[in-house]
Protein backbone atom coordinates (compact mmCIF):
# COMPACT_ATOMS: atom_id res chain seq x y z
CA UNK A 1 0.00 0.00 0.00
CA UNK A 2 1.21 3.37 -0.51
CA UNK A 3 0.11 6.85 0.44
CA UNK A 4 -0.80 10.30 -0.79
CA UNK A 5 0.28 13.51 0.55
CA UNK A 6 -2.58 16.50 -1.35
CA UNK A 7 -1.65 19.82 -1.95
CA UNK A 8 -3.49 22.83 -2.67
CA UNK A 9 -0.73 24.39 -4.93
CA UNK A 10 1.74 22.86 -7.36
CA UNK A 11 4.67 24.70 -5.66
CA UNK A 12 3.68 22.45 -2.18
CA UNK A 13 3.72 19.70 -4.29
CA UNK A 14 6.83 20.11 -6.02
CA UNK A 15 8.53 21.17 -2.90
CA UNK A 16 7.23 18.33 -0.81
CA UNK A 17 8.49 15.71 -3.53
CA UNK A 18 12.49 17.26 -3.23
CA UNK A 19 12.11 17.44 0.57
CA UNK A 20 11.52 13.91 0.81
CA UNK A 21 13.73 12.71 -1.61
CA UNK A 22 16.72 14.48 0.40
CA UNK A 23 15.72 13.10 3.01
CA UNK A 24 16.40 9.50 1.89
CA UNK A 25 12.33 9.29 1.39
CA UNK A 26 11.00 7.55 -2.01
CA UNK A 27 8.51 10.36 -3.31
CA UNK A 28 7.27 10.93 -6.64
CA UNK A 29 4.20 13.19 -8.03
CA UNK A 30 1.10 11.58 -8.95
CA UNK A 31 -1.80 12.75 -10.34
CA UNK A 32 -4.70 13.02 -7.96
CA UNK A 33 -7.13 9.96 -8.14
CA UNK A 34 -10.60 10.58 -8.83
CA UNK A 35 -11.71 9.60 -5.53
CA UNK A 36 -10.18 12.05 -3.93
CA UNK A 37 -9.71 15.74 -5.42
CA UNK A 38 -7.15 18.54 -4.63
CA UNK A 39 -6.98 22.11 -6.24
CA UNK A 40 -3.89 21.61 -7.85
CA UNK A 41 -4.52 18.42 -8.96
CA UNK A 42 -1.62 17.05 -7.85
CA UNK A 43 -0.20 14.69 -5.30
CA UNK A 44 3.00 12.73 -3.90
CA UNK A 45 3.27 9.27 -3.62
CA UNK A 46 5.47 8.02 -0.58
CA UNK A 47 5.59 4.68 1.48
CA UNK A 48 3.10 4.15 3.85
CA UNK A 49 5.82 3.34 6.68
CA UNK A 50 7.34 6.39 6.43
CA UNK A 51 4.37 8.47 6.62
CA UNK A 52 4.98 9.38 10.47
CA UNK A 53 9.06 10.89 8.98
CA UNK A 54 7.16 12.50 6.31
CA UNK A 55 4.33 14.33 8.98
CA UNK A 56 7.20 15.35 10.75
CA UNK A 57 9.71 16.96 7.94
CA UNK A 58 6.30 18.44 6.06
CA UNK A 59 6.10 19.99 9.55
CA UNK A 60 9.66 21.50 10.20
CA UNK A 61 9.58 22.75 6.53
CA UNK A 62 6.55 24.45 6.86
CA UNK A 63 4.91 22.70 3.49
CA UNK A 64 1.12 22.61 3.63
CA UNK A 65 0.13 19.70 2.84
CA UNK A 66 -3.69 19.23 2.79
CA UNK A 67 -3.99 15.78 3.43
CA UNK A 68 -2.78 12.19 3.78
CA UNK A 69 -4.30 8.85 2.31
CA UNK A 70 -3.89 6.16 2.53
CA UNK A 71 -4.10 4.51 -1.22
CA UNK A 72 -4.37 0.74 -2.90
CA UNK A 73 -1.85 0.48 -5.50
């Protein structure tokens, strides 16, 4: 299972993706799925076991992230 970090701008998203991925994180951006919607329209994909690393850094960066999900690949 992976999860979804949602954004409501494609800067968040963009800067949530290189944030993660210096941190040692797997991240890439994903389009958001039709269940759920976002005003960008975009999302980042991440591990599900790292989700409580990527709470944190989203956090200490300051990156608004609008939501997590939890998705089924």
């Amino acid at each position: 299972m992976a999860c979804l970090a949602t954004f409501k701008t494609t800067s968040a998203a963009l800067m949530f993706e290189r944030t993660c991925r210096a941190s040692g994180i797997p991240a890439r951006i994903a389009p958001v799925p039709r269940k759920l919607s976002s005003s960008c329209g975009l999302a980042c994909e991440f591990p599900c076991d790292k989700r409580q690393e990527v709470e944190d850094i989203s956090l200490t960066k300051k990156i608004q992230v609008a939501g997590y999900h939890d998705i089924d690949e």
